[in-house]
PDB file of N, CA and C in Angstrom:
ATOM      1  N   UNK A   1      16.077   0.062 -13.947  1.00  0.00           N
ATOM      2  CA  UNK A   1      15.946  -0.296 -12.542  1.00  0.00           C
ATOM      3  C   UNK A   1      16.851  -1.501 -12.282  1.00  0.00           C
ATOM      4  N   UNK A   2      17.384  -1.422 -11.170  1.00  0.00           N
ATOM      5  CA  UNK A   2      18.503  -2.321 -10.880  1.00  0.00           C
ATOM      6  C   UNK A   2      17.805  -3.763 -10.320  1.00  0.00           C
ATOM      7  N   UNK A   3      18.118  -4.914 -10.782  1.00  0.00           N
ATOM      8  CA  UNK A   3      17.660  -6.427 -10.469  1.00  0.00           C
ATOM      9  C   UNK A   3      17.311  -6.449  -9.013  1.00  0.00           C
ATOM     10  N   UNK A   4      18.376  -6.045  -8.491  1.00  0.00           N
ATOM     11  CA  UNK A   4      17.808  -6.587  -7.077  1.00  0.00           C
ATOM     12  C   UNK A   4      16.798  -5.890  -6.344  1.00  0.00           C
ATOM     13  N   UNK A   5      16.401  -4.123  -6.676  1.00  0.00           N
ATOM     14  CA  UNK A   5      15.454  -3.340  -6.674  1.00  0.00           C
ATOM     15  C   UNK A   5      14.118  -4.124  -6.843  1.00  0.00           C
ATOM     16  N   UNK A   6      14.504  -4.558  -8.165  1.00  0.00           N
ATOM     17  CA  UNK A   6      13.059  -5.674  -8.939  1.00  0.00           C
ATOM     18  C   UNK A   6      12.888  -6.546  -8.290  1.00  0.00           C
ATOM     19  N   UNK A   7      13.794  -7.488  -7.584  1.00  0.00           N
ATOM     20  CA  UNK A   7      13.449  -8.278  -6.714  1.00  0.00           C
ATOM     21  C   UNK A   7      13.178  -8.228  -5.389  1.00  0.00           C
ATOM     22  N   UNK A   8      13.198  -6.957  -5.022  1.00  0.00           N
ATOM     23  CA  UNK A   8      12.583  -6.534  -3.650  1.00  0.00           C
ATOM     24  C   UNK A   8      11.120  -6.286  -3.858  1.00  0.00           C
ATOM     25  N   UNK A   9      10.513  -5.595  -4.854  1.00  0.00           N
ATOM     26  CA  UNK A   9       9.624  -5.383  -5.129  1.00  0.00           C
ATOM     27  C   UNK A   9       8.751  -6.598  -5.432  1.00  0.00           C
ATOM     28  N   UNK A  10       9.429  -7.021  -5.683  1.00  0.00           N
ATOM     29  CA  UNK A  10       8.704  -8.434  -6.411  1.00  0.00           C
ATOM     30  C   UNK A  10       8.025  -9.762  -4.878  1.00  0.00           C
ATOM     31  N   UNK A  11       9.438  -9.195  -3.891  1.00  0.00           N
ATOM     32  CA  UNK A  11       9.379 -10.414  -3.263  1.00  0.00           C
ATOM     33  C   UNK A  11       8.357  -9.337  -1.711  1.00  0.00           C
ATOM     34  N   UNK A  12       7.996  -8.423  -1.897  1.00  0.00           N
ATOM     35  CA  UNK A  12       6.742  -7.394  -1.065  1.00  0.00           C
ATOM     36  C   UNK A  12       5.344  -8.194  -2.059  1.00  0.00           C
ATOM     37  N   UNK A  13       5.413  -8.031  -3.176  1.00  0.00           N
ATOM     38  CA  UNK A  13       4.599  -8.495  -3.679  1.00  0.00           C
ATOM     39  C   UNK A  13       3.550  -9.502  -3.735  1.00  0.00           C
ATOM     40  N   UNK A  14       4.955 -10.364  -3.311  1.00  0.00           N
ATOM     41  CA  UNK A  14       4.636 -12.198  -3.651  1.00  0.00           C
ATOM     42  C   UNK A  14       3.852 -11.910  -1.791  1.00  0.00           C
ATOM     43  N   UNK A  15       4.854 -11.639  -1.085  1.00  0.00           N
ATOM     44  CA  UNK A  15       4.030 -10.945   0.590  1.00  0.00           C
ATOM     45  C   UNK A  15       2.688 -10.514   0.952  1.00  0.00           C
ATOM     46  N   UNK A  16       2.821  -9.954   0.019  1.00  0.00           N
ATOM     47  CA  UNK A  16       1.226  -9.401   0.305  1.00  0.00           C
ATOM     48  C   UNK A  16       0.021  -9.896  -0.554  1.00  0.00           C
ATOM     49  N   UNK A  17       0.587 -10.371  -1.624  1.00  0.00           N
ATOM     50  CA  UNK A  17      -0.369 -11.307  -2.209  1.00  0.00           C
ATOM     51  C   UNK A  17      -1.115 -12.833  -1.682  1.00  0.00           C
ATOM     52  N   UNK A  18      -0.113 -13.236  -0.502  1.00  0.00           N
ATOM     53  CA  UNK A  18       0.102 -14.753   0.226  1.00  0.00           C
ATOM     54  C   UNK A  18      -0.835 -14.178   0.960  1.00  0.00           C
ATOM     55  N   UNK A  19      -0.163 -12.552   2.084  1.00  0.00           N
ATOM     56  CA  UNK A  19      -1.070 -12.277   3.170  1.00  0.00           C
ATOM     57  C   UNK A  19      -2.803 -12.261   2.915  1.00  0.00           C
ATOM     58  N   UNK A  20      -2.908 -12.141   1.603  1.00  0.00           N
ATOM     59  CA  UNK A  20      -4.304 -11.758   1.570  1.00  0.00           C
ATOM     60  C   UNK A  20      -5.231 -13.017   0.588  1.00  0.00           C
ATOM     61  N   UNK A  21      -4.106 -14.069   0.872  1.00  0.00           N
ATOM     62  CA  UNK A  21      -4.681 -15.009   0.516  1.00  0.00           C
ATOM     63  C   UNK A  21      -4.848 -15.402  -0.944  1.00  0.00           C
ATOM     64  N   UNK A  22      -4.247 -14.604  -2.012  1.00  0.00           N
ATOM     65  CA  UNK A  22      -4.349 -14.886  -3.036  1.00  0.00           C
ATOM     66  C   UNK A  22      -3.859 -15.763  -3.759  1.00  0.00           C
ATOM     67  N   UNK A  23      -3.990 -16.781  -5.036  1.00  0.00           N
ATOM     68  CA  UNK A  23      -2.924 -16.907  -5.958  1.00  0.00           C
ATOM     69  C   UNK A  23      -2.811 -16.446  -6.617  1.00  0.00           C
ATOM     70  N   UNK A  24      -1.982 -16.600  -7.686  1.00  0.00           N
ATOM     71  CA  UNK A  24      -1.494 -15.492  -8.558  1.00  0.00           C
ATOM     72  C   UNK A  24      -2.681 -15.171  -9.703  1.00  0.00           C
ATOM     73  N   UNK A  25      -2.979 -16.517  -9.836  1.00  0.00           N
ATOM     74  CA  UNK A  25      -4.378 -16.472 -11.003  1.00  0.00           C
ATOM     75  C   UNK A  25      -5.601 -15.475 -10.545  1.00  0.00           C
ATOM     76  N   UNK A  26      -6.020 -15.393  -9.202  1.00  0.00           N
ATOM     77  CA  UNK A  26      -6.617 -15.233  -8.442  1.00  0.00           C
ATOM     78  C   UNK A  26      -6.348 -13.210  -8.456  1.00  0.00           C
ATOM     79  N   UNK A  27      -4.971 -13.080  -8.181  1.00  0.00           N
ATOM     80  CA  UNK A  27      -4.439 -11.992  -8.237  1.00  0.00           C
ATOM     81  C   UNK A  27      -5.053 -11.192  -9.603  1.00  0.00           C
ATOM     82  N   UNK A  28      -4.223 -12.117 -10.751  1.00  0.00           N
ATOM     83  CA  UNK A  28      -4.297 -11.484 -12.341  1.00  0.00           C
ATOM     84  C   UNK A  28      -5.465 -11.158 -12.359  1.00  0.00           C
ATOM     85  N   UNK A  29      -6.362 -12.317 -11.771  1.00  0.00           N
ATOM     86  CA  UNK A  29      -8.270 -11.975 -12.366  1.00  0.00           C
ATOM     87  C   UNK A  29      -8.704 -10.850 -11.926  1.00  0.00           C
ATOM     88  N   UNK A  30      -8.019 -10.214 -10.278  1.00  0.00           N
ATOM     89  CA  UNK A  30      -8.338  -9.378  -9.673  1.00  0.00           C
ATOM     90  C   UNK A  30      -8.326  -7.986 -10.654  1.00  0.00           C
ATOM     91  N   UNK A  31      -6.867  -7.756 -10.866  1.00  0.00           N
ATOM     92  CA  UNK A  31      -5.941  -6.948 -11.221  1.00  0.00           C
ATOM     93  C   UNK A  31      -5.843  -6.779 -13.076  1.00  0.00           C
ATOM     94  N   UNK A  32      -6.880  -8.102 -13.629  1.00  0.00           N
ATOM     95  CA  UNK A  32      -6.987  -7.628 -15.166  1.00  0.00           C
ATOM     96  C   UNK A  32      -5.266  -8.053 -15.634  1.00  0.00           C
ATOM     97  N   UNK A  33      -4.572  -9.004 -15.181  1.00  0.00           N
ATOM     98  CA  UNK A  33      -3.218  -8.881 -15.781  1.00  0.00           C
ATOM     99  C   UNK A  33      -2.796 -10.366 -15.221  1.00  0.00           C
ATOM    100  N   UNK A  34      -2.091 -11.161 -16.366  1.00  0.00           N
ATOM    101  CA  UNK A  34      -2.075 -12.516 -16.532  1.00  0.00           C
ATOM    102  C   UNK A  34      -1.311 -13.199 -15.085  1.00  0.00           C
ATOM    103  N   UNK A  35      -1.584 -14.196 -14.927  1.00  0.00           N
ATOM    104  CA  UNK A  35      -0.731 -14.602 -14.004  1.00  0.00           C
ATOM    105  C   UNK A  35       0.793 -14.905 -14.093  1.00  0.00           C
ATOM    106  N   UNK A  36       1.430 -14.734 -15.204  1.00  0.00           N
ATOM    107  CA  UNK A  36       2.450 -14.920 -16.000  1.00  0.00           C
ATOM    108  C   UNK A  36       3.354 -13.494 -15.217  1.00  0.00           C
ATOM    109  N   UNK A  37       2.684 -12.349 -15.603  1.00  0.00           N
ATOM    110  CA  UNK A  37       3.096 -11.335 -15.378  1.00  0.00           C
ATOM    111  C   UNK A  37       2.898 -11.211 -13.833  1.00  0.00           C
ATOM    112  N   UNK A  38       2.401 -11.235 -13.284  1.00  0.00           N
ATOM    113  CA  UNK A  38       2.383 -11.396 -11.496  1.00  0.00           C
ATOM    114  C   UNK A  38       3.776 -12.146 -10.955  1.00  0.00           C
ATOM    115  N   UNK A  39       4.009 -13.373 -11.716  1.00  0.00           N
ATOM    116  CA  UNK A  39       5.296 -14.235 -11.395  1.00  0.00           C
ATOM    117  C   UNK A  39       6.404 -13.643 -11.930  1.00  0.00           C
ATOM    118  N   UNK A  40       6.215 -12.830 -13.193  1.00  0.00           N
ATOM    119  CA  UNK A  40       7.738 -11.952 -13.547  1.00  0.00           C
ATOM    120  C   UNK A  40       7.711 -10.933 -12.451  1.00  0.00           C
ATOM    121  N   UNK A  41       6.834 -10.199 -12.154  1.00  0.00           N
ATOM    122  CA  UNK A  41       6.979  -9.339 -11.074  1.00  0.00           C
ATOM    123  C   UNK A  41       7.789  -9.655  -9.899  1.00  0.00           C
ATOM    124  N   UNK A  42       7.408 -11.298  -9.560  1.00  0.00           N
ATOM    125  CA  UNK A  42       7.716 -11.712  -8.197  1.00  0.00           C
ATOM    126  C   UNK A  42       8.934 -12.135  -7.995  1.00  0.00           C
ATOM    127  N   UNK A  43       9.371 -12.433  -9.556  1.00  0.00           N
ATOM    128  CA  UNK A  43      11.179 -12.814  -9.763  1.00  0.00           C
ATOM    129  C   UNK A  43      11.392 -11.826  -9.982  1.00  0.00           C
ATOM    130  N   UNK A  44      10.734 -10.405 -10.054  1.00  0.00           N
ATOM    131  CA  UNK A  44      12.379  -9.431 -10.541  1.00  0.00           C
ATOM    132  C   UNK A  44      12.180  -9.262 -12.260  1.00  0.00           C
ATOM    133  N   UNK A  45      12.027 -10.047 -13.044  1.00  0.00           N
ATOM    134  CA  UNK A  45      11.678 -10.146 -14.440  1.00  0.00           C
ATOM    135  C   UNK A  45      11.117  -9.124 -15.066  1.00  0.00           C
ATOM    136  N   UNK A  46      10.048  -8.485 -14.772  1.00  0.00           N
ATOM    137  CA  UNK A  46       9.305  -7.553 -14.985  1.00  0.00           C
ATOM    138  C   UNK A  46       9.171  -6.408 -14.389  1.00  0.00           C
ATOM    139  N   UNK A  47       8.826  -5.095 -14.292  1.00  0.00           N
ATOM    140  CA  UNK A  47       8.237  -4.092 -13.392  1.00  0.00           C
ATOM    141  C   UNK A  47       6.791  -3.869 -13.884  1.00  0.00           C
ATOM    142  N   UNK A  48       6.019  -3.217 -12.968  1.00  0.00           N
ATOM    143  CA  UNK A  48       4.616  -2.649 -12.832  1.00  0.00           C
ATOM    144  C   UNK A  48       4.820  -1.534 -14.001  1.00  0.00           C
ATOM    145  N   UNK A  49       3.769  -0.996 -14.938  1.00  0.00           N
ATOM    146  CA  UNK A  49       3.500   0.262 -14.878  1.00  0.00           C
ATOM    147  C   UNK A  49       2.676   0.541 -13.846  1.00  0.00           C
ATOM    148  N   UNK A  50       2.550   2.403 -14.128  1.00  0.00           N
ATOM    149  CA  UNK A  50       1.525   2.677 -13.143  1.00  0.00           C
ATOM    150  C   UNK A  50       0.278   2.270 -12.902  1.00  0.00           C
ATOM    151  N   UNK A  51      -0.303   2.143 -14.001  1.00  0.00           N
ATOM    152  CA  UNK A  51      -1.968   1.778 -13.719  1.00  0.00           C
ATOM    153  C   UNK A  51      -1.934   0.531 -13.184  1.00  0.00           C
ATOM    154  N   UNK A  52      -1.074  -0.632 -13.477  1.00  0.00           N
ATOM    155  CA  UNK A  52      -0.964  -1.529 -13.098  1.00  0.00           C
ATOM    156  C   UNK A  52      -0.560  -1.764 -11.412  1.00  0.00           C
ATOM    157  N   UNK A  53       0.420  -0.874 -11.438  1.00  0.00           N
ATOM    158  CA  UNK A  53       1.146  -0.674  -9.767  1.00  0.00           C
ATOM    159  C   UNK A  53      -0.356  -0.243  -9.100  1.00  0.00           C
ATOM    160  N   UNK A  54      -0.922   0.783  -9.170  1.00  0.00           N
ATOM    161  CA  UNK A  54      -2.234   1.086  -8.658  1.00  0.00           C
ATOM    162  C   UNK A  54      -3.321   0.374  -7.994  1.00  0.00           C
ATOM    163  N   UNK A  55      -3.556  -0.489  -8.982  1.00  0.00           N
ATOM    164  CA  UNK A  55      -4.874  -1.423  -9.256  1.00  0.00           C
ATOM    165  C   UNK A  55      -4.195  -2.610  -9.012  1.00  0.00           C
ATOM    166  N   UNK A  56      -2.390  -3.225  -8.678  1.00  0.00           N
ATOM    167  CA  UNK A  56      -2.749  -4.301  -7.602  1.00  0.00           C
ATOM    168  C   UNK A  56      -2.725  -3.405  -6.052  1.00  0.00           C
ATOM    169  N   UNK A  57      -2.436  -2.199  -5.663  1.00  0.00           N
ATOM    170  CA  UNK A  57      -2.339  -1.742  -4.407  1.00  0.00           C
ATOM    171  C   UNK A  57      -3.736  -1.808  -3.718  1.00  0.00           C
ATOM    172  N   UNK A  58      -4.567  -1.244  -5.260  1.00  0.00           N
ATOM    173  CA  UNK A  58      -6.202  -0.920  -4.556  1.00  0.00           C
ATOM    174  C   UNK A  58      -6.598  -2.772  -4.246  1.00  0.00           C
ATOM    175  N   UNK A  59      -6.184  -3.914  -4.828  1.00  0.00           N
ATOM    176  CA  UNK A  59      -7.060  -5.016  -4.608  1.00  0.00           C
ATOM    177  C   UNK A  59      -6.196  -5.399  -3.608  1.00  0.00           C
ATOM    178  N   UNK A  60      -4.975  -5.250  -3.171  1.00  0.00           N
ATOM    179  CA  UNK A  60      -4.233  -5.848  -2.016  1.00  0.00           C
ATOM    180  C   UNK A  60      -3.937  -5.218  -0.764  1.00  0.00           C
ATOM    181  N   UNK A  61      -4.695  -3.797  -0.617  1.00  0.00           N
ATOM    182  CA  UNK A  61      -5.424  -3.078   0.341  1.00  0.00           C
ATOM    183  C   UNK A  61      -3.763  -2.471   0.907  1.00  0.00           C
ATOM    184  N   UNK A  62      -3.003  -2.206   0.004  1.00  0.00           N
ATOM    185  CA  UNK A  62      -1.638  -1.649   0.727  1.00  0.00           C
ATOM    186  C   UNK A  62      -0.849  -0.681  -0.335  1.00  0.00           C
ATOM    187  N   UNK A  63      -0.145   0.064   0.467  1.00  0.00           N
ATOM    188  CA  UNK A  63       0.272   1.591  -0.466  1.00  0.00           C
ATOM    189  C   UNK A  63       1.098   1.063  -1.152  1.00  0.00           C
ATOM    190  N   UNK A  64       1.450   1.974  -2.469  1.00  0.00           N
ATOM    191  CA  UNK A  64       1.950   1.633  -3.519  1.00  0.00           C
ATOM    192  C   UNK A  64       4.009   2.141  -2.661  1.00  0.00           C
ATOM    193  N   UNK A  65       3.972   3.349  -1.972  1.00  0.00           N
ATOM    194  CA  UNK A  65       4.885   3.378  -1.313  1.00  0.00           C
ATOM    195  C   UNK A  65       5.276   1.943  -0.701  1.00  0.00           C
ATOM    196  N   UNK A  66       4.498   0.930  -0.045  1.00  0.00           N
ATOM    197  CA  UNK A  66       5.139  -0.255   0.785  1.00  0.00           C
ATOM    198  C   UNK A  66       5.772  -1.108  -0.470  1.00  0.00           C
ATOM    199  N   UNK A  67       5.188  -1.539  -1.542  1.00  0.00           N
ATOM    200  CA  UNK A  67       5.384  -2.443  -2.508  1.00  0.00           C
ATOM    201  C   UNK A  67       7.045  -1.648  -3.000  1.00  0.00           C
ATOM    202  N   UNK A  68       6.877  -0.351  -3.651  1.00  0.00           N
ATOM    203  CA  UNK A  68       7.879   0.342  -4.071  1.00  0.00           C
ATOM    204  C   UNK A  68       9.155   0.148  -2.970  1.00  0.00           C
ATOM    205  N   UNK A  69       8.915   0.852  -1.861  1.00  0.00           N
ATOM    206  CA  UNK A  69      10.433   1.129  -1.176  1.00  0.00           C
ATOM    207  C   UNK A  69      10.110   0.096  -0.121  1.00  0.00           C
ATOM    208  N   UNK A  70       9.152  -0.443   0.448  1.00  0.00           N
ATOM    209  CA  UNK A  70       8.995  -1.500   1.991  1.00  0.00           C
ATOM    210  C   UNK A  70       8.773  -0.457   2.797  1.00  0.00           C
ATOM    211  N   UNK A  71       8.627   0.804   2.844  1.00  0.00           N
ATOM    212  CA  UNK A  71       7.674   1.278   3.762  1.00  0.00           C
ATOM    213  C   UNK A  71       7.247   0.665   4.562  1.00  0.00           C
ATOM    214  N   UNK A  72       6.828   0.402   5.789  1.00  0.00           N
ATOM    215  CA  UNK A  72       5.993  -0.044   6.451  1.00  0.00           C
ATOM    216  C   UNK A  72       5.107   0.294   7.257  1.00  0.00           C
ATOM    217  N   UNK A  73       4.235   1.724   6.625  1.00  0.00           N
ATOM    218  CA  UNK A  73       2.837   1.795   7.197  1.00  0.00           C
ATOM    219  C   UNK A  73       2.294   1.132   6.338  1.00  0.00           C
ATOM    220  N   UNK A  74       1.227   0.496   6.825  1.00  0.00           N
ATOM    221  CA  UNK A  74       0.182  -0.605   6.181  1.00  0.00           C
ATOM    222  C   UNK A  74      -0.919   0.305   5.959  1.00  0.00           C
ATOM    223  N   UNK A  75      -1.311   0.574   4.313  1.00  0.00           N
ATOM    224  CA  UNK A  75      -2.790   1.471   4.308  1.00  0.00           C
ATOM    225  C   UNK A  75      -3.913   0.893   5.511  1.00  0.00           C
ATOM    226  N   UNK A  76      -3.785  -0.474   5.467  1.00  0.00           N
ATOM    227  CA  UNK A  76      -5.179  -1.740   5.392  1.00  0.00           C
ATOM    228  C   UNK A  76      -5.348  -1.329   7.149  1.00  0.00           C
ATOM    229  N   UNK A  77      -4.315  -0.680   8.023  1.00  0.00           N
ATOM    230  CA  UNK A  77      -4.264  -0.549   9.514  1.00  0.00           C
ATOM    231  C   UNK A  77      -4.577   0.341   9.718  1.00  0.00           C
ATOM    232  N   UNK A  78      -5.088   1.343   8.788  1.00  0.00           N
ATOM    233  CA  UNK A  78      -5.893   2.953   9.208  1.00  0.00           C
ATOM    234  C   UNK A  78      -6.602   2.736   8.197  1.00  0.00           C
ATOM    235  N   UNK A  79      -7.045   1.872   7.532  1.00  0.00           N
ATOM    236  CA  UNK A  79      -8.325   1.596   6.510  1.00  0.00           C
ATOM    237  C   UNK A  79      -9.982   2.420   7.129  1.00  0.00           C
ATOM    238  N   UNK A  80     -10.063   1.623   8.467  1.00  0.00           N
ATOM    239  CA  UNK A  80     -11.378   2.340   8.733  1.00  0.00           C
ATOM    240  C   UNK A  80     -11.748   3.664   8.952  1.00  0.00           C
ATOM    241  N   UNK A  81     -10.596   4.255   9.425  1.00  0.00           N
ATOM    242  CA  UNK A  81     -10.430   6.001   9.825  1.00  0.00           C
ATOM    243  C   UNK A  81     -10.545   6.751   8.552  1.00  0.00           C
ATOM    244  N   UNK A  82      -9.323   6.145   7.632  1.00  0.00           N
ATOM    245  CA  UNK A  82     -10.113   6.852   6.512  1.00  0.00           C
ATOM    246  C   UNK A  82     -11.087   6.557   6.174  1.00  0.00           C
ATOM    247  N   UNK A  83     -11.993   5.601   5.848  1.00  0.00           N
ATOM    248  CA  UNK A  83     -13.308   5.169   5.001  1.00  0.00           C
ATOM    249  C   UNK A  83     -13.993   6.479   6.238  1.00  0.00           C
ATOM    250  N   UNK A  84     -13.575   6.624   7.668  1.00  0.00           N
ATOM    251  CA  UNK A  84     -14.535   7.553   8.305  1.00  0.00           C
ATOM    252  C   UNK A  84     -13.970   8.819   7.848  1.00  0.00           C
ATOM    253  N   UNK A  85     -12.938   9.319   7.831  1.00  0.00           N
ATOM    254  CA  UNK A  85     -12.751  10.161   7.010  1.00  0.00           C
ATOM    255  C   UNK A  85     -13.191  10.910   5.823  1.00  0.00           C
ATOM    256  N   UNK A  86     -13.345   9.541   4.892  1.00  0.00           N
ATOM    257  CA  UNK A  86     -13.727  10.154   3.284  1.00  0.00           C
ATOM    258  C   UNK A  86     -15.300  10.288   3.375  1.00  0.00           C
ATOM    259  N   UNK A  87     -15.936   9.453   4.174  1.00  0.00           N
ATOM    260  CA  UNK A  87     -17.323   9.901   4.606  1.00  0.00           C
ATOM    261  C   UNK A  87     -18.099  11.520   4.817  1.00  0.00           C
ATOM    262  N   UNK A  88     -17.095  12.385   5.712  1.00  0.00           N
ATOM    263  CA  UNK A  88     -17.443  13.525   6.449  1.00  0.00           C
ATOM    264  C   UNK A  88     -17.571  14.140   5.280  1.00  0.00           C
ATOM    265  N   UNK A  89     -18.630  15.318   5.586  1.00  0.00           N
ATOM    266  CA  UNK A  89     -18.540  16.889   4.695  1.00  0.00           C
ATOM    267  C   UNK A  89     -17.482  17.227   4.861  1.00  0.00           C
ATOM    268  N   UNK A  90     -17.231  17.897   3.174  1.00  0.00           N
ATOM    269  CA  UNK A  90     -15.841  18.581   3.246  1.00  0.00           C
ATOM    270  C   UNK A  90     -15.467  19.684   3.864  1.00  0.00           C
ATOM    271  N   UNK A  91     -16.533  20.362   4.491  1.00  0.00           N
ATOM    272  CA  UNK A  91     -16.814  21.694   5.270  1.00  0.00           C
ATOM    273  C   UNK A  91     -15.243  21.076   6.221  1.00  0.00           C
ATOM    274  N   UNK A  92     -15.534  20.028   6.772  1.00  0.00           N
ATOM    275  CA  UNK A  92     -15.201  19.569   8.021  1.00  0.00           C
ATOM    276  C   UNK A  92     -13.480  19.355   8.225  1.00  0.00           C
ATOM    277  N   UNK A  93     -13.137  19.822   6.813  1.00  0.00           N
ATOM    278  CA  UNK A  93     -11.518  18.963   6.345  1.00  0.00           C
ATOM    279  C   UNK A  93     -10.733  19.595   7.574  1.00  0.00           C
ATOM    280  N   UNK A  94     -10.855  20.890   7.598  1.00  0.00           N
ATOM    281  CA  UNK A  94      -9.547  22.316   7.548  1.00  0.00           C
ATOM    282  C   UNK A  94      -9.430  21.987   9.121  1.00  0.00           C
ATOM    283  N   UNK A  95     -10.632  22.101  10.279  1.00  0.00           N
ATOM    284  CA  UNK A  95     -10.987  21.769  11.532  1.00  0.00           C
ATOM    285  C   UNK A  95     -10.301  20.694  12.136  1.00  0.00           C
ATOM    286  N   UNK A  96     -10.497  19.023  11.201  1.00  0.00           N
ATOM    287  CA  UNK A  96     -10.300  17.730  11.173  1.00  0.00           C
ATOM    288  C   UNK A  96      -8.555  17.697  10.789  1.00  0.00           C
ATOM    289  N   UNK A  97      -8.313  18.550  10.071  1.00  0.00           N
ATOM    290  CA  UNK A  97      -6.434  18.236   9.593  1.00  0.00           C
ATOM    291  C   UNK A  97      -5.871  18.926  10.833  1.00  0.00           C
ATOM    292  N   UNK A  98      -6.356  20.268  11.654  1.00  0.00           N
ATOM    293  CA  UNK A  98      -5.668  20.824  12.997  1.00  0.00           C
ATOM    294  C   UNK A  98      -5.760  19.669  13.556  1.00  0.00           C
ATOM    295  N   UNK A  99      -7.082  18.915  14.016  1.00  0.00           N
ATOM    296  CA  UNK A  99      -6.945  17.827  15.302  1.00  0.00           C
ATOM    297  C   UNK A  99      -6.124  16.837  14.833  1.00  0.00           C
ATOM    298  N   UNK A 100      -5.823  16.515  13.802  1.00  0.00           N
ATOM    299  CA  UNK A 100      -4.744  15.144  13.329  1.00  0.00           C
ATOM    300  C   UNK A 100      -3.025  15.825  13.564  1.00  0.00           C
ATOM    301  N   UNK A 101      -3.083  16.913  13.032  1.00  0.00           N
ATOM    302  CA  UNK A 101      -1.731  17.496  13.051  1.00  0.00           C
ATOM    303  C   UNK A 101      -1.144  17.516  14.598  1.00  0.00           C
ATOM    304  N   UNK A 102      -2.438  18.191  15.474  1.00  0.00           N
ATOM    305  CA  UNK A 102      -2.176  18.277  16.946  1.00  0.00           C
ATOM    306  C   UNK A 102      -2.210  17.032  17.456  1.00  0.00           C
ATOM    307  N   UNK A 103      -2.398  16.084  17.541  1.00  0.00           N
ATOM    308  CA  UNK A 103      -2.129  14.970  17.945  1.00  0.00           C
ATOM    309  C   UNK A 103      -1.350  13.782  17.408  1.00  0.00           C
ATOM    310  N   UNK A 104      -0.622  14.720  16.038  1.00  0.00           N
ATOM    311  CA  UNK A 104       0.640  13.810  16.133  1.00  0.00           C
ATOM    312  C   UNK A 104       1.788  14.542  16.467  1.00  0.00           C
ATOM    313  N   UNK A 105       1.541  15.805  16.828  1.00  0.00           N
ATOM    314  CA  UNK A 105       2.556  16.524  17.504  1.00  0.00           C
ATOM    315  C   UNK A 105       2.921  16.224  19.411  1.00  0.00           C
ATOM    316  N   UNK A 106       1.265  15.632  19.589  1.00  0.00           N
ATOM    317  CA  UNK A 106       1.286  15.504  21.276  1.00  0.00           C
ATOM    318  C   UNK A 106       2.319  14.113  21.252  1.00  0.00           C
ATOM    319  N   UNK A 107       1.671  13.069  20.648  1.00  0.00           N
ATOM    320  CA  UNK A 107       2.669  12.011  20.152  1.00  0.00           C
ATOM    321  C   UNK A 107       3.657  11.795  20.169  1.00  0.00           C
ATOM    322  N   UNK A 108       4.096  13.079  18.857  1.00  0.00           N
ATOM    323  CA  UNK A 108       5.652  12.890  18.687  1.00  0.00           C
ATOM    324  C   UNK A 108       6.619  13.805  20.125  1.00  0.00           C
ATOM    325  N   UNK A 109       5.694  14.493  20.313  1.00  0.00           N
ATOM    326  CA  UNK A 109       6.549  14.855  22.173  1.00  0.00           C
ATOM    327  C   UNK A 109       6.458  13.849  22.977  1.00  0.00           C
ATOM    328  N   UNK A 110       5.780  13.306  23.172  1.00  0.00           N
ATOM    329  CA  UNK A 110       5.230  12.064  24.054  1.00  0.00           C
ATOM    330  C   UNK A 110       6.070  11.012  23.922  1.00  0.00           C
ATOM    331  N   UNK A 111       6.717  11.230  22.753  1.00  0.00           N
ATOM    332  CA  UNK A 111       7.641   9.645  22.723  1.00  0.00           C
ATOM    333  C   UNK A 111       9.298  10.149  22.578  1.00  0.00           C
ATOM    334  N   UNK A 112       9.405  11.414  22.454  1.00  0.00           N
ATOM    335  CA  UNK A 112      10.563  12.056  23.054  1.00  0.00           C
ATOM    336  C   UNK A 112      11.117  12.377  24.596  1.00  0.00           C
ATOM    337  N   UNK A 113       9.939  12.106  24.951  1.00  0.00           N
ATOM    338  CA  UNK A 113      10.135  12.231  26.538  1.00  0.00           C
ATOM    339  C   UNK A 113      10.936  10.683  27.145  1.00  0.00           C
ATOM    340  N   UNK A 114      12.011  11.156  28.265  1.00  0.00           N
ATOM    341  CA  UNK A 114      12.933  10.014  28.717  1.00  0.00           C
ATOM    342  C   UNK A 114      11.801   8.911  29.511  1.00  0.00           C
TER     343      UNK A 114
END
């Protein structure tokens, strides 16, 4: 992986770790992984494995896509829809994916219009 790749990643990192108030110690304790290694991350020094990439996404409430490429949908801004989401009977999925699909289709016409 190319340095400055690592240091993009690193410097989403150090971002979302500030946003949510953490320090790094604070982070590691979260995340099971030293604070040492949080700061190579944040210079570029180091990369994530997966389990690791994972389990800081799940404690810093943001997709592993944003950290990786800067994406910028924020999991943490449709957090509650899904938690209502993962709630429902699964009966309910097939019904529930038409009304999401159809209304990001009304949407995406809606914002094509002059």
């Amino acid at each position: 992986m190319e340095k400055t790749v690592k240091k993009e990643i690193g410097a989403r990192l150090r971002y979302k770790r500030e946003q949510s108030g953490y320090s790094r110690e604070k982070l590691g304790e979260l995340c099971a992984l030293s604070p040492r290694f949080i700061a190579n991350i944040e210079f570029g020094d180091s990369t994530f494995s997966l389990d690791s990439l994972m389990t800081v996404c799940r404690v810093l409430s943001c997709s592993c896509d944003y950290l990786l490429f800067g994406n910028s949908v924020d999991s943490s801004a449709w957090s509650d829809v899904t938690s209502k989401l993962e709630n429902l009977d699964t009966h309910y999925k097939e019904p529930v994916d038409k009304l999401i699909q159809s209304v990001v289709e009304i949407i995406s016409m809606a914002e094509s219009l002059p």
